[in-house]
Protein backbone atom coordinates (compact mmCIF):
# COMPACT_ATOMS: atom_id res chain seq x y z
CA UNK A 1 25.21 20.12 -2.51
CA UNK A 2 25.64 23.12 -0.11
CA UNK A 3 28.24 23.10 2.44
CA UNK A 4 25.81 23.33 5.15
CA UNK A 5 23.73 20.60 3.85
CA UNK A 6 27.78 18.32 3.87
CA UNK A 7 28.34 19.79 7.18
CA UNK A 8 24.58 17.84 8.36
CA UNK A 9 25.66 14.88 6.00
CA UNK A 10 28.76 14.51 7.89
CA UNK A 11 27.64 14.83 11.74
CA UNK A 12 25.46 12.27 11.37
CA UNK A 13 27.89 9.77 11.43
CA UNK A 14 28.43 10.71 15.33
CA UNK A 15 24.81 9.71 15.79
CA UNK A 16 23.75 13.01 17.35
CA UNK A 17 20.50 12.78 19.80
CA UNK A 18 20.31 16.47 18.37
CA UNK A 19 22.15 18.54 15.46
CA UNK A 20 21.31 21.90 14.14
CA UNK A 21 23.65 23.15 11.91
CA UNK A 22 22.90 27.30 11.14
CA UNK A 23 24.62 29.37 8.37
CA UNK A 24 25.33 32.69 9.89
CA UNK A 25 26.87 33.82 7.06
CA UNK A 26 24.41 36.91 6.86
CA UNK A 27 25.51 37.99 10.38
CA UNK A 28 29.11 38.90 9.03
CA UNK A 29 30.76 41.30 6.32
CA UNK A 30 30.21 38.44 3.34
CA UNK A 31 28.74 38.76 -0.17
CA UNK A 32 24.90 37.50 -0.10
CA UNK A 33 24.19 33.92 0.11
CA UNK A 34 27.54 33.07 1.15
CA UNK A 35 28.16 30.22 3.44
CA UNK A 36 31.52 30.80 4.86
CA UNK A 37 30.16 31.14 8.71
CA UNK A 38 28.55 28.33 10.86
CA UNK A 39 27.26 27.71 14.41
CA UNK A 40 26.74 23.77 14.98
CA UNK A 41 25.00 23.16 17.88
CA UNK A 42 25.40 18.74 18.69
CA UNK A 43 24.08 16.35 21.45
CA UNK A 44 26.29 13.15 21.14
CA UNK A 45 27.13 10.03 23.49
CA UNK A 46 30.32 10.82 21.55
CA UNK A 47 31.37 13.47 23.86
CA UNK A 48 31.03 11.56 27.11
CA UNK A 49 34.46 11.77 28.86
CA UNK A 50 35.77 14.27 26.24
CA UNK A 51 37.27 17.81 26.98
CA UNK A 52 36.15 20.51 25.14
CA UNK A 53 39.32 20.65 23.28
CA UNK A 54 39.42 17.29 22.28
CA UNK A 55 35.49 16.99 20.65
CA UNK A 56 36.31 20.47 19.04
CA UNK A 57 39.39 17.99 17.56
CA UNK A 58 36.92 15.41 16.25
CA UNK A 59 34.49 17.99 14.65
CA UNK A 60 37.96 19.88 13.19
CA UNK A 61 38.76 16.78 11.94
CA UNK A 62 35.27 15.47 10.78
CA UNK A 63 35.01 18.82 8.75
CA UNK A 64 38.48 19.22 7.42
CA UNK A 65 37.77 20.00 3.79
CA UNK A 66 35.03 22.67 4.68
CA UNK A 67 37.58 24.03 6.89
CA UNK A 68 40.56 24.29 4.17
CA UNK A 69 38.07 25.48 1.53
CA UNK A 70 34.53 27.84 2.06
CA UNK A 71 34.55 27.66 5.89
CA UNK A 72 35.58 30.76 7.23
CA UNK A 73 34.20 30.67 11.01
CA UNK A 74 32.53 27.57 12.84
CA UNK A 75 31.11 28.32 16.64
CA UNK A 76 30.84 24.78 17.97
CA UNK A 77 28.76 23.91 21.23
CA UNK A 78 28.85 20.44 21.52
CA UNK A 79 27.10 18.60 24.65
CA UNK A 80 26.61 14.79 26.12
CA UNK A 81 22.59 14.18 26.73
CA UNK A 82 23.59 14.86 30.26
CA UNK A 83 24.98 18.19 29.63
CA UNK A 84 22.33 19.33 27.46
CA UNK A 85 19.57 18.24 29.83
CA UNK A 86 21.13 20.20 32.51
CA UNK A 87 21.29 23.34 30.56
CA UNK A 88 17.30 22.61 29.50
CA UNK A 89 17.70 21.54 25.67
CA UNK A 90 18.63 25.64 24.76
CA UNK A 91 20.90 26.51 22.16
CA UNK A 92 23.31 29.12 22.89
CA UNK A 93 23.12 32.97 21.04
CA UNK A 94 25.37 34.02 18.85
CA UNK A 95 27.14 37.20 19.41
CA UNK A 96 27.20 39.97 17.04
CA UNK A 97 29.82 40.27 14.71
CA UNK A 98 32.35 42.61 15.52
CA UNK A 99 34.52 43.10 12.65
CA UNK A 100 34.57 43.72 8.61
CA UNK A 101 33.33 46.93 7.40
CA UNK A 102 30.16 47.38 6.42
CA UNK A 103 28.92 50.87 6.33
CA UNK A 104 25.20 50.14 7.31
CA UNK A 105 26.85 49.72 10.99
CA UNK A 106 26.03 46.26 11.05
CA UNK A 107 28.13 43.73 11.25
């Protein structure tokens, strides 16, 4: 099973109203068809009354063995309905990379 297809397995158990889970792996200074960098983008009831700190805590602890092992980098943006409503349903960019060294000048 790939890790991003464990990553979906495992969110599912905080019965997300929405869940895309992206491997950005190709965005960063990794051998091909690695899967060492993630963005998770999750609507959950979950969250309601939650810092930021503290759901980042449950999805830390939710995804502990990708974390230890092949998980590199994970970009979380977690939202209640409410919050994602407000911000109309639109999942956030990524940034560029900005470090490793490849020579093409991406990164």
């Amino acid at each position: 099973m790939s890790i991003q297809t464990q990553i979906d397995t495992k969110l599912t158990t905080l019965a997300p109203l929405m869940v895309e889970v992206v491997n950005e792996s190709h965005m960063h200074s990794v051998p091909a068809n690695s899967e060492t960098h993630f963005k998770v983008t999750l609507v959950s009831e979950r969250f309601a009354g939650l810092m930021r700190v503290k759901r980042h805590q449950l999805l830390y602890a939710l995804l502990k063995e990708e974390l230890e092992g092949p998980v590199h980098a994970l970009a979380l943006h977690l939202y209640t309905p409410v919050e994602w409503t407000a911000r109309g349903g639109e999942i956030p960019d990524s940034p560029n990379c900005l470090g490793g060294g490849k020579s093409d000048g991406k990164h």
